[in-house]
PDB file of N, CA and C in Angstrom:
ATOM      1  N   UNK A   1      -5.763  -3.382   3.778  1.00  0.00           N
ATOM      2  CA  UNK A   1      -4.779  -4.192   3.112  1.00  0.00           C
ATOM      3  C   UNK A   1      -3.423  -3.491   3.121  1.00  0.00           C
ATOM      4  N   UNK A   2      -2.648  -4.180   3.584  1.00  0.00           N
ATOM      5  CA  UNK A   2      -0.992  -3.357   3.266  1.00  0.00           C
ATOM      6  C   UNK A   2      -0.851  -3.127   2.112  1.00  0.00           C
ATOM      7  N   UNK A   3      -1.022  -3.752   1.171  1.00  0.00           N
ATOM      8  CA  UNK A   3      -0.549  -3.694  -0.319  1.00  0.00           C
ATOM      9  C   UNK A   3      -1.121  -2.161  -0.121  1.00  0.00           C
ATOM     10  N   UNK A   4      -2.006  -1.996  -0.409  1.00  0.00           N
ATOM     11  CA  UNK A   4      -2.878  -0.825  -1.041  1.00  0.00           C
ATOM     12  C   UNK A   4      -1.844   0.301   0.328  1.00  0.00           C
ATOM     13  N   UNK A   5      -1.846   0.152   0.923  1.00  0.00           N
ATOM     14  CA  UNK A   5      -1.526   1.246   2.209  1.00  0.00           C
ATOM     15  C   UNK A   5       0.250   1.825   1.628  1.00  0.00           C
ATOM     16  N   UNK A   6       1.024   0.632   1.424  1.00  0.00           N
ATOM     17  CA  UNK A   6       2.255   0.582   0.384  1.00  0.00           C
ATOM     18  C   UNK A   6       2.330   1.594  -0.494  1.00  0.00           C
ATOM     19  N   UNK A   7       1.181   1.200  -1.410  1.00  0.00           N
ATOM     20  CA  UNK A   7       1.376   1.738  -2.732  1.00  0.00           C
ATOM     21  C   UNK A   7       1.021   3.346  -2.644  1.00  0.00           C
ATOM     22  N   UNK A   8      -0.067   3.347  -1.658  1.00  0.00           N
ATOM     23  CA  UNK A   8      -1.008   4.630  -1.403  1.00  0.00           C
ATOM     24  C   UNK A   8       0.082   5.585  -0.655  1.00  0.00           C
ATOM     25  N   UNK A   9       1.082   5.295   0.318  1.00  0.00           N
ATOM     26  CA  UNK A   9       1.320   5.798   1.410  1.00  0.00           C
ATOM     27  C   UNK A   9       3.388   6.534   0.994  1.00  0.00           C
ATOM     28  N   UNK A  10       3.738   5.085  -0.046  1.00  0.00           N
ATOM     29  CA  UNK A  10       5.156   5.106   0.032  1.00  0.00           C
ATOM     30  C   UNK A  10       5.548   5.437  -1.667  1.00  0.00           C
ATOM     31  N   UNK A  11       4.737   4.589  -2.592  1.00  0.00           N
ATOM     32  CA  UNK A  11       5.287   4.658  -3.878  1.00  0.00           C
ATOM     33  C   UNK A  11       4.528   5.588  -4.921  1.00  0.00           C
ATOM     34  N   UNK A  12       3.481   6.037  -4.544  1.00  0.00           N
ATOM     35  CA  UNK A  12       2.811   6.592  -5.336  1.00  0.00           C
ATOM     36  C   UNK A  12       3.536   8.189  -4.969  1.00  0.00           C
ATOM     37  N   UNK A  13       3.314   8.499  -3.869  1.00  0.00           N
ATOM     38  CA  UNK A  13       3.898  10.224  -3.244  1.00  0.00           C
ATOM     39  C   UNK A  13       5.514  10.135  -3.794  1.00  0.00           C
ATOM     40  N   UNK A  14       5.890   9.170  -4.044  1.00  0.00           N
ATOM     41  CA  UNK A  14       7.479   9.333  -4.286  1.00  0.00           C
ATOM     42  C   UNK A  14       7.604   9.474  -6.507  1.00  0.00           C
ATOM     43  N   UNK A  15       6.403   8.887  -6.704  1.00  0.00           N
ATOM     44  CA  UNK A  15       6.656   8.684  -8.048  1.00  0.00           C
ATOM     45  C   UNK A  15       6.005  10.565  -8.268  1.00  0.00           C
ATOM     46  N   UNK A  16       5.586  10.932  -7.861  1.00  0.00           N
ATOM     47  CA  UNK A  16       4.724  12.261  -7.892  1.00  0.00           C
ATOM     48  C   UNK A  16       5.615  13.085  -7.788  1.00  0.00           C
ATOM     49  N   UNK A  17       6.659  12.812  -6.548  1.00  0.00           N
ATOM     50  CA  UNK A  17       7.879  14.016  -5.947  1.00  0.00           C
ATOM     51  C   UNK A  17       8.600  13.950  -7.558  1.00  0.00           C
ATOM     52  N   UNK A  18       8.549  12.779  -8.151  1.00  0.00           N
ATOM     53  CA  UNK A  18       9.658  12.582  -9.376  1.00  0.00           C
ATOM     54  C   UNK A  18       9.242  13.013 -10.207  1.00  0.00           C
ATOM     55  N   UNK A  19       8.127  13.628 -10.312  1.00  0.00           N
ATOM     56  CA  UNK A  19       7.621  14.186 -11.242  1.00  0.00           C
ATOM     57  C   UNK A  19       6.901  13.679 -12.504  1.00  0.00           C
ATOM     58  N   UNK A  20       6.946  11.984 -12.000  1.00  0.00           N
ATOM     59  CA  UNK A  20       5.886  11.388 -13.154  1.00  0.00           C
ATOM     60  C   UNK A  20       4.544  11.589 -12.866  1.00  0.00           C
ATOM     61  N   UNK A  21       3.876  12.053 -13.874  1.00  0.00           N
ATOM     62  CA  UNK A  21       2.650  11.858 -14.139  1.00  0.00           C
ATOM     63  C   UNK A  21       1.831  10.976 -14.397  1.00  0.00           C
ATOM     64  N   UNK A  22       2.053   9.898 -15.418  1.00  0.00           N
ATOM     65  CA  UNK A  22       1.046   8.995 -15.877  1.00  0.00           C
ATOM     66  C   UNK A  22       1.822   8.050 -14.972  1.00  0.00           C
ATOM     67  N   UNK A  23       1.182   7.376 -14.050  1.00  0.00           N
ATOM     68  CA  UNK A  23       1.211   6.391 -12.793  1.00  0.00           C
ATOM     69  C   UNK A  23       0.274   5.494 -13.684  1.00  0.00           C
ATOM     70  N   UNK A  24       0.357   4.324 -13.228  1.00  0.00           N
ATOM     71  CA  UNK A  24      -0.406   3.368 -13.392  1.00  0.00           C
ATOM     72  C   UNK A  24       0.083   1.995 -12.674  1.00  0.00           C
ATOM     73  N   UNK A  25      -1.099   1.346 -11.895  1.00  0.00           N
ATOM     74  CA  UNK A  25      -1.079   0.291 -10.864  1.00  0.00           C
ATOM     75  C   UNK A  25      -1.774  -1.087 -11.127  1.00  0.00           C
ATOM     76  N   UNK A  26      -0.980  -2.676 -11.270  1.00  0.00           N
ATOM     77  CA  UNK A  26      -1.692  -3.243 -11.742  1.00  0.00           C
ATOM     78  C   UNK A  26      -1.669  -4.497 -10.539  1.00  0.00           C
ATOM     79  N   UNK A  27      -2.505  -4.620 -10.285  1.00  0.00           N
ATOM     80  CA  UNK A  27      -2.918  -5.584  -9.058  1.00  0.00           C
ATOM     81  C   UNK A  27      -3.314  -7.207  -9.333  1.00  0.00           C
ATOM     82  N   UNK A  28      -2.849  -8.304  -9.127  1.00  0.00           N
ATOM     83  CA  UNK A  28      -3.480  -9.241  -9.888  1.00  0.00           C
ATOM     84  C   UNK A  28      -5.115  -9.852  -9.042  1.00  0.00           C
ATOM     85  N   UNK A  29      -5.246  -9.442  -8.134  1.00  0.00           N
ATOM     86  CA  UNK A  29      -6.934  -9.699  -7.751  1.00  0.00           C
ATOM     87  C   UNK A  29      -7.677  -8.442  -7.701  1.00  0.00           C
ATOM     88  N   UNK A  30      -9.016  -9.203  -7.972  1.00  0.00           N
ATOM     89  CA  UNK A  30     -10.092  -7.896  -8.269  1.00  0.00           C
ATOM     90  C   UNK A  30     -10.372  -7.235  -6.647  1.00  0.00           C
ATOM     91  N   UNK A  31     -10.349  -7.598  -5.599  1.00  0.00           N
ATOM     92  CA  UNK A  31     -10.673  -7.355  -4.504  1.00  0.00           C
ATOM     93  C   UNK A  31      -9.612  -6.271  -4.402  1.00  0.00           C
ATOM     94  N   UNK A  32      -8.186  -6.415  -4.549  1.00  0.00           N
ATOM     95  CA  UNK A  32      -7.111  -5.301  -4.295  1.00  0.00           C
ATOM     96  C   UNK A  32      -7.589  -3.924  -5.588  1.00  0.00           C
ATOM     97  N   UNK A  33      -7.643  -4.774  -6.736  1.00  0.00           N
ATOM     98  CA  UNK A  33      -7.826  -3.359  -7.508  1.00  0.00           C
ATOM     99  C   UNK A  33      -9.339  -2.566  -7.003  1.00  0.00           C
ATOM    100  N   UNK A  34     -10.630  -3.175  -6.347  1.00  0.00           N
ATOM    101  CA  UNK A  34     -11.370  -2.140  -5.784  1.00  0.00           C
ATOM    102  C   UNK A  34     -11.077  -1.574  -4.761  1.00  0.00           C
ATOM    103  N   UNK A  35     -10.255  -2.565  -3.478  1.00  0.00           N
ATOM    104  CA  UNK A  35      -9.720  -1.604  -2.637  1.00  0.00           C
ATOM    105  C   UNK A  35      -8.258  -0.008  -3.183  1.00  0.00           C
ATOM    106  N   UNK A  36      -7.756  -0.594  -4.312  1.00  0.00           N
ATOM    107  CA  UNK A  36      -6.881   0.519  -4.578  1.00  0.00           C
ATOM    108  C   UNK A  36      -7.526   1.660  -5.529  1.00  0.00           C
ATOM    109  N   UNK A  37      -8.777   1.173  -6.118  1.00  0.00           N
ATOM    110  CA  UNK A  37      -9.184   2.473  -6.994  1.00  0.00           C
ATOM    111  C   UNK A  37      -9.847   3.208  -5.375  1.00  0.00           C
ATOM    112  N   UNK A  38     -10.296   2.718  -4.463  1.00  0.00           N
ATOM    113  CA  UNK A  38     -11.390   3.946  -3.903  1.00  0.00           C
ATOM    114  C   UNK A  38      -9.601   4.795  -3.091  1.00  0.00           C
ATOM    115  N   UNK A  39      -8.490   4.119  -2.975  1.00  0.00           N
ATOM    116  CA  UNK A  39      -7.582   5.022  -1.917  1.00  0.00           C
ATOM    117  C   UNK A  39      -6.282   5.510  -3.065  1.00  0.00           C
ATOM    118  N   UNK A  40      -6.563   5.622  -4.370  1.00  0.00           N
ATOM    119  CA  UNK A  40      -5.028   6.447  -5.333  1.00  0.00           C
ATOM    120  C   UNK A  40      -6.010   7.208  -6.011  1.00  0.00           C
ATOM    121  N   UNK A  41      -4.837   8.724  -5.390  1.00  0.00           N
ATOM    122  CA  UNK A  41      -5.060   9.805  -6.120  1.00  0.00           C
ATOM    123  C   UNK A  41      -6.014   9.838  -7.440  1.00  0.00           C
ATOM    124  N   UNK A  42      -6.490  10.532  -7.800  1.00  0.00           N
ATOM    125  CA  UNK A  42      -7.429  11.134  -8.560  1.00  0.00           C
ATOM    126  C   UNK A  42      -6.514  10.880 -10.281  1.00  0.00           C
ATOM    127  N   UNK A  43      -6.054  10.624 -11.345  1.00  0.00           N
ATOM    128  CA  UNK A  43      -5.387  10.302 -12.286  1.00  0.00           C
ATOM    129  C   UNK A  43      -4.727   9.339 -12.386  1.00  0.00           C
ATOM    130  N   UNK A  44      -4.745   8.246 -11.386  1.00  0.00           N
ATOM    131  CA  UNK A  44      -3.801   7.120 -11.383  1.00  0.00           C
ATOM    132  C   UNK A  44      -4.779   5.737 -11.751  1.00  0.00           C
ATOM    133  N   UNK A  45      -3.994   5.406 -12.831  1.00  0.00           N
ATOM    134  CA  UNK A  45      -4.882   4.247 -13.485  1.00  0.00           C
ATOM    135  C   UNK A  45      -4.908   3.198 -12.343  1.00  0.00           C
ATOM    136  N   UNK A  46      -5.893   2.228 -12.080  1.00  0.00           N
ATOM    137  CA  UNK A  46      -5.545   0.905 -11.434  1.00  0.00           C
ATOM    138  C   UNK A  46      -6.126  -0.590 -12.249  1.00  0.00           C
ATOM    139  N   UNK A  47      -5.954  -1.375 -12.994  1.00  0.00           N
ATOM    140  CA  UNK A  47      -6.145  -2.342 -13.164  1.00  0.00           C
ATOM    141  C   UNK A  47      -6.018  -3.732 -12.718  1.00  0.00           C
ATOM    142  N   UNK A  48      -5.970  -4.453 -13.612  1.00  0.00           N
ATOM    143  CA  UNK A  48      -6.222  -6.015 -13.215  1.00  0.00           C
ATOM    144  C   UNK A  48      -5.368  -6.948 -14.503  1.00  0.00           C
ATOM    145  N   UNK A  49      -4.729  -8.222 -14.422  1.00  0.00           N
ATOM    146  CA  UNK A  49      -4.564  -8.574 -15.642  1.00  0.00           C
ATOM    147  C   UNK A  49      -6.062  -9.419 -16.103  1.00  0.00           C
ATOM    148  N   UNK A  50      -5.897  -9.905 -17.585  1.00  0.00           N
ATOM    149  CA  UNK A  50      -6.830 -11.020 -17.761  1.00  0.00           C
ATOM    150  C   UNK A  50      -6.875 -11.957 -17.182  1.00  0.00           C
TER     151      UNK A  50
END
């Protein structure tokens, strides 16, 4: 999925260089949030809305 490749590849390594810590990613389908929990870093929340 691009989305996930995006987030994994461009915004997440840049929010890290900035020195934030608490990341958190919210995806509105369940299919993207399992593809994005198995490919973001190890501390980065990923959810879903209701």
């Amino acid at each position: 999925m691009r989305q996930v490749s995006v987030v994994c590849d461009e915004i997440i390594p840049e929010l890290v260089d900035s020195e934030i810590r608490d990341i958190g990613v919210i995806a509105p389908f369940n299919p993207q949030v399992c593809e994005l929990k198995k490919a973001v870093p190890e501390g980065v929340s990923v959810a879903t809305v209701p």
